[in-house]
Protein backbone atom coordinates (compact mmCIF):
# COMPACT_ATOMS: atom_id res chain seq x y z
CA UNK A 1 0.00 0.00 0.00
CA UNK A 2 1.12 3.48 -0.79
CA UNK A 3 1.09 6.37 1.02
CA UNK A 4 -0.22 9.34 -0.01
CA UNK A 5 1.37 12.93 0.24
CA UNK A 6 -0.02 14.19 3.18
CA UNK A 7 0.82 10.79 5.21
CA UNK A 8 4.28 11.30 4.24
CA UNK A 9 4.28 15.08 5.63
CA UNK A 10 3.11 13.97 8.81
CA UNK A 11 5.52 11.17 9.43
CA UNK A 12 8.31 13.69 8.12
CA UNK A 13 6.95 16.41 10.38
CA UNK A 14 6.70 13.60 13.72
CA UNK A 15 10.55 12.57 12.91
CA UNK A 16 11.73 15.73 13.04
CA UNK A 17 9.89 16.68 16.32
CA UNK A 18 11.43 13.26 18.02
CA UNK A 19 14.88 15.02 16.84
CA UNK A 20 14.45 18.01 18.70
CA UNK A 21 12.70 16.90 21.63
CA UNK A 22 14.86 18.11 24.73
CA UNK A 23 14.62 18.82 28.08
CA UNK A 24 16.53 21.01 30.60
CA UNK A 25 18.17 20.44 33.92
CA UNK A 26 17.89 23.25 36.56
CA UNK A 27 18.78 22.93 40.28
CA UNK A 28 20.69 24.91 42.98
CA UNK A 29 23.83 24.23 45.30
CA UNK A 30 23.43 24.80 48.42
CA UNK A 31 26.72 24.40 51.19
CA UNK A 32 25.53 22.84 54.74
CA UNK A 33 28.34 23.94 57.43
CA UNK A 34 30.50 26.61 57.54
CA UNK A 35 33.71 27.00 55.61
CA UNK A 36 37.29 28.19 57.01
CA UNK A 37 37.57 31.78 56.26
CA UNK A 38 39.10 32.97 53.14
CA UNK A 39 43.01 33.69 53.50
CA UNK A 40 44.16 37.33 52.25
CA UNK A 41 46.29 36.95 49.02
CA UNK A 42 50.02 37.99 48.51
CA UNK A 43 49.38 40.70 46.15
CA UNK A 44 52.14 43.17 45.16
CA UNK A 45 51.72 46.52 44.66
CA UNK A 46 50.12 46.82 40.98
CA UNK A 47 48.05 43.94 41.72
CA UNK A 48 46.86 44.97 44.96
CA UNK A 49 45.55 47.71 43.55
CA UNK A 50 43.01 45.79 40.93
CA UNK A 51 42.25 42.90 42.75
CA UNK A 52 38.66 42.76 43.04
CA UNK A 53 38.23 41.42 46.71
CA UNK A 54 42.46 40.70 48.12
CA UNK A 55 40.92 37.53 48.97
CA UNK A 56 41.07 33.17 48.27
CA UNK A 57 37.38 32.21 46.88
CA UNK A 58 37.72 28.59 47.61
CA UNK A 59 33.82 28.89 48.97
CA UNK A 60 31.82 31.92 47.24
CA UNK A 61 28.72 31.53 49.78
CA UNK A 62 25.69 33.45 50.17
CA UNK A 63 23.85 34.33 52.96
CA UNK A 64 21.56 31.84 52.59
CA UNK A 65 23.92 28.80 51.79
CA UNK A 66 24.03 29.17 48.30
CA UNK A 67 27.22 27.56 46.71
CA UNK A 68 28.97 29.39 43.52
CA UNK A 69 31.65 27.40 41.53
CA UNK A 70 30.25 24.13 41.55
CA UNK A 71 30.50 21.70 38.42
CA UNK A 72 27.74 20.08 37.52
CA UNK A 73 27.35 17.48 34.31
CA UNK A 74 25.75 14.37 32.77
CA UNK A 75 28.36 11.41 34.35
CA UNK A 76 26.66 8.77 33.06
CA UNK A 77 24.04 8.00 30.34
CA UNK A 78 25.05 10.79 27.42
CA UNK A 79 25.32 8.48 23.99
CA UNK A 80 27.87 9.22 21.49
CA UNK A 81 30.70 11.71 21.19
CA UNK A 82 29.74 15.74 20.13
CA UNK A 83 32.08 17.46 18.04
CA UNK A 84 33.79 20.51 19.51
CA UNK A 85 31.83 23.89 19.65
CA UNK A 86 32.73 26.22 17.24
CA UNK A 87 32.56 28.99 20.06
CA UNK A 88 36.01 29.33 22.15
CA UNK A 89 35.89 29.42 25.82
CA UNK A 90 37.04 32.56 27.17
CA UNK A 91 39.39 33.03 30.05
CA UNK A 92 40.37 36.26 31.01
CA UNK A 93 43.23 37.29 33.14
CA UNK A 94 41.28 40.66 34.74
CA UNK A 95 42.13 42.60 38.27
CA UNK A 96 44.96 39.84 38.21
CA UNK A 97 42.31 37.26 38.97
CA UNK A 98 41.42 34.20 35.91
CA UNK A 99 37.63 34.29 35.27
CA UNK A 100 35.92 32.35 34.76
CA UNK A 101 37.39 30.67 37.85
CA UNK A 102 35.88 26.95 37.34
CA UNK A 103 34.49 26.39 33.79
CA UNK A 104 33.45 23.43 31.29
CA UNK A 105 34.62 22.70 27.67
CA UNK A 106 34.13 19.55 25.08
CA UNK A 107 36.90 17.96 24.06
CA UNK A 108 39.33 19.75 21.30
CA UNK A 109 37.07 23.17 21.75
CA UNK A 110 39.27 26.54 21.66
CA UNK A 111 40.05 27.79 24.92
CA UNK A 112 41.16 31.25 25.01
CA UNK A 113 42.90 33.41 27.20
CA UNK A 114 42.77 37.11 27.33
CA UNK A 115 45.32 39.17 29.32
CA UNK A 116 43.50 42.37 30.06
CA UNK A 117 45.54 43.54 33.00
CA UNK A 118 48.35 46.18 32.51
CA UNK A 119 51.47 43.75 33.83
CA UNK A 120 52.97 40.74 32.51
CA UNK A 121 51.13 37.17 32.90
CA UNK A 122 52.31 33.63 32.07
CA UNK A 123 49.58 30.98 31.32
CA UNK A 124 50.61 27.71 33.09
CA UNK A 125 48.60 24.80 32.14
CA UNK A 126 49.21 21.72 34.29
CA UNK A 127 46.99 18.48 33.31
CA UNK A 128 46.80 15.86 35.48
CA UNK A 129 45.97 13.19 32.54
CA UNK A 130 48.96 12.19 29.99
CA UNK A 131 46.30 12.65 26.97
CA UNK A 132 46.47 16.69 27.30
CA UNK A 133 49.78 18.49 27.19
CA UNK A 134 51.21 20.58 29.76
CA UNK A 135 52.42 24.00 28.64
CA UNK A 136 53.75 27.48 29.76
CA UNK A 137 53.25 30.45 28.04
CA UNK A 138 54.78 34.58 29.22
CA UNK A 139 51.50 36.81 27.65
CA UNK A 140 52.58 40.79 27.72
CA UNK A 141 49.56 43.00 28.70
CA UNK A 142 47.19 43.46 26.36
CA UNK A 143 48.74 40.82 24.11
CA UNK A 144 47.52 38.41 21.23
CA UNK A 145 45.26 36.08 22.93
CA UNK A 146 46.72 32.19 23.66
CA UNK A 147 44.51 29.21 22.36
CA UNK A 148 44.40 25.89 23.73
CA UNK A 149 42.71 22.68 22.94
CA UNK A 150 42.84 19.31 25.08
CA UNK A 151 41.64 15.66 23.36
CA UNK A 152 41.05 13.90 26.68
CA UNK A 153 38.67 14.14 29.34
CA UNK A 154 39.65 15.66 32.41
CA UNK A 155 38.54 16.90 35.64
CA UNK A 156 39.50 20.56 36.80
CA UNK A 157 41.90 20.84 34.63
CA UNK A 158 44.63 23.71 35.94
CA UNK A 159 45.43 26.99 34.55
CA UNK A 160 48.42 28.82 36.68
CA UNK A 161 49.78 32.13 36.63
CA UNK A 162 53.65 31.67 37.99
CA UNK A 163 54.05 35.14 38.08
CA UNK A 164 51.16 35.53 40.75
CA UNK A 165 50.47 32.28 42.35
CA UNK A 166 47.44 32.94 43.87
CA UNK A 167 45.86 33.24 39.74
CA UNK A 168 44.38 29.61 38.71
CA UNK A 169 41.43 28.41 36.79
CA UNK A 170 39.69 25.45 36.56
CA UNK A 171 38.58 23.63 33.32
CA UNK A 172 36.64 20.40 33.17
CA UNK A 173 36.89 19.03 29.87
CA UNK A 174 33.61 16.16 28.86
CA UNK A 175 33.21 14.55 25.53
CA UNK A 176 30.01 16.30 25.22
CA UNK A 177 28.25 19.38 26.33
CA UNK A 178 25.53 18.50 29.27
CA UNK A 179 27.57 21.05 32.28
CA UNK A 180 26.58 23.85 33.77
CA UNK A 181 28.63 25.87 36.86
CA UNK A 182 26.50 27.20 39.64
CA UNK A 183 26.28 31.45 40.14
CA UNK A 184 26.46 32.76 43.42
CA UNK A 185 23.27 32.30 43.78
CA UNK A 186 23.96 28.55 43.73
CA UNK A 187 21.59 28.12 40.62
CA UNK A 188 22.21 25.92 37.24
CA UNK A 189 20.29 25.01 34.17
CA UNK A 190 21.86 22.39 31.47
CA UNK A 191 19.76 22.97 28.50
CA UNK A 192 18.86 20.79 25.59
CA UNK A 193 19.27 17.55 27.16
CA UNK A 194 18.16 14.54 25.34
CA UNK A 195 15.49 12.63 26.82
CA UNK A 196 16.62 9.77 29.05
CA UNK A 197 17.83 8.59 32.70
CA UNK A 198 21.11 9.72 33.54
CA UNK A 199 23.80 10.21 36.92
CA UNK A 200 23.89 13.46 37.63
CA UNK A 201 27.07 14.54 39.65
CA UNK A 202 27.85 17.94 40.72
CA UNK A 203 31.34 18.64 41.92
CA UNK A 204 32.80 21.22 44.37
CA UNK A 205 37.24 21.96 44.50
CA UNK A 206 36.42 21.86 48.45
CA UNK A 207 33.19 20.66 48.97
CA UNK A 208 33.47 17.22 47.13
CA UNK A 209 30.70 15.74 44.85
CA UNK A 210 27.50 14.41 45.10
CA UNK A 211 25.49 12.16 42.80
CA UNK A 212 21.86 11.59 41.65
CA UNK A 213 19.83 9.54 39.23
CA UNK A 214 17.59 11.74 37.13
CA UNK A 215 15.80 10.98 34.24
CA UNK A 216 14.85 14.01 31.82
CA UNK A 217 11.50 14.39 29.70
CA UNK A 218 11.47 14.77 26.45
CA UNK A 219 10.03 18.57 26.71
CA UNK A 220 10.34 21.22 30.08
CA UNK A 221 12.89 20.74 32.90
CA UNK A 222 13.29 18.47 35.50
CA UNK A 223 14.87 19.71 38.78
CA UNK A 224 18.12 18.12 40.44
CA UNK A 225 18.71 19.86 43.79
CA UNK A 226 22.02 18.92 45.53
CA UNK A 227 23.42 19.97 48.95
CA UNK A 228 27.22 19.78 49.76
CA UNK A 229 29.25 19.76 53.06
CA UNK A 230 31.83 22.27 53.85
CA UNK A 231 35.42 20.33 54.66
């Protein structure tokens, strides 16, 4: 039996839908416990001067709890590889400070970083996995921008400023793209996930990890909620 025009149109029109189907993940952080204070930094004089708060931010806290900086991604579950984003991640060396200070990238995605301050940085990048190279770059104020790409996964990857040791960022690098990092207000949303259960982890530098099953509908968002303990 054939099928006539508009039958075909329909099932067309169904498959496509099924393609784009996708749901979000949102949730908040939230720290139970108090952390150690933050330690004042050894700035020198020009950097004293720009430095935004003169302070570690191993815990950005609010008031009510809410945890900034945490890592949160798609452990277990995600099918297939994606190819890398054509966007670059930007890092940016500003008030001699890296920011972002934790961040997420796919494997072999452009990582940039920007020295905006007026004195001399170095980019130190120190992998802990063999796959990704290890490299150490002087960039002049207001240089050319460095790029960077990494082919394995890693966790918190390291970016170090030698000059000014207190300077590091933190790069996860996934073979896809289902990560967010929490705000200060402790709030994430990973958008565009495909339908299906997962592990949800999220991961704190201090605060350790915790992880959840979740499984996410093929339209709206399901909320993931996680609560970490200060160490």
């Amino acid at each position: 039996m054939k099928l006539n025009h508009r039958c075909l149109a329909v099932a067309a029109l169904f498959a496509s839908l099924q393609l784009v189907s996708a749901g979000d993940i949102t949730g908040k952080i939230t720290l139970k416990g108090t952390p150690q204070p933050e330690k004042d930094l050894p700035l020198d004089p020009t950097c004293g001067k720009i430095h935004p708060t003169k302070k570690t931010r191993f815990y950005v806290v609010g008031k009510s709890g809410e945890l900034a900086d945490t890592f949160i991604y798609l452990k277990e579950g995600v099918k297939g590889n994606a190819p890398a984003s054509d966007k670059p991640l930007l890092i940016d060396q500003a008030g001699c400070e890296y920011e972002p200070y934790v961040a997420g990238a796919v494997v072999n995605q452009k990582i940039t970083v920007r020295n905006s301050d007026p004195v001399l940085h170095n980019v130190h990048v120190l992998p802990a996995n063999p796959g990704n190279k290890e490299s150490n770059v002087a960039q002049l104020p207001k240089s050319k921008d460095l790029d960077f790409t990494f082919p394995t996964e890693e966790s918190f990857l390291k970016f170090k400023c030698d000059v000014h040791p207190w300077m590091y960022s933190y790069v996860t690098i996934l073979k896809h793209p289902y990560f967010a990092v929490s705000g200060t207000d402790g709030t994430f949303k990973i958008a565009n996930v495909p339908p299906g259960k997962y592990t949800l982890e999220a991961k704190h530098r201090k605060a350790g990890t915790q992880t959840i099953e979740i499984e996410v509908p093929a339209t709206g968002s399901k909320e993931a909620n996680f609560t970490l303990e200060a160490k």
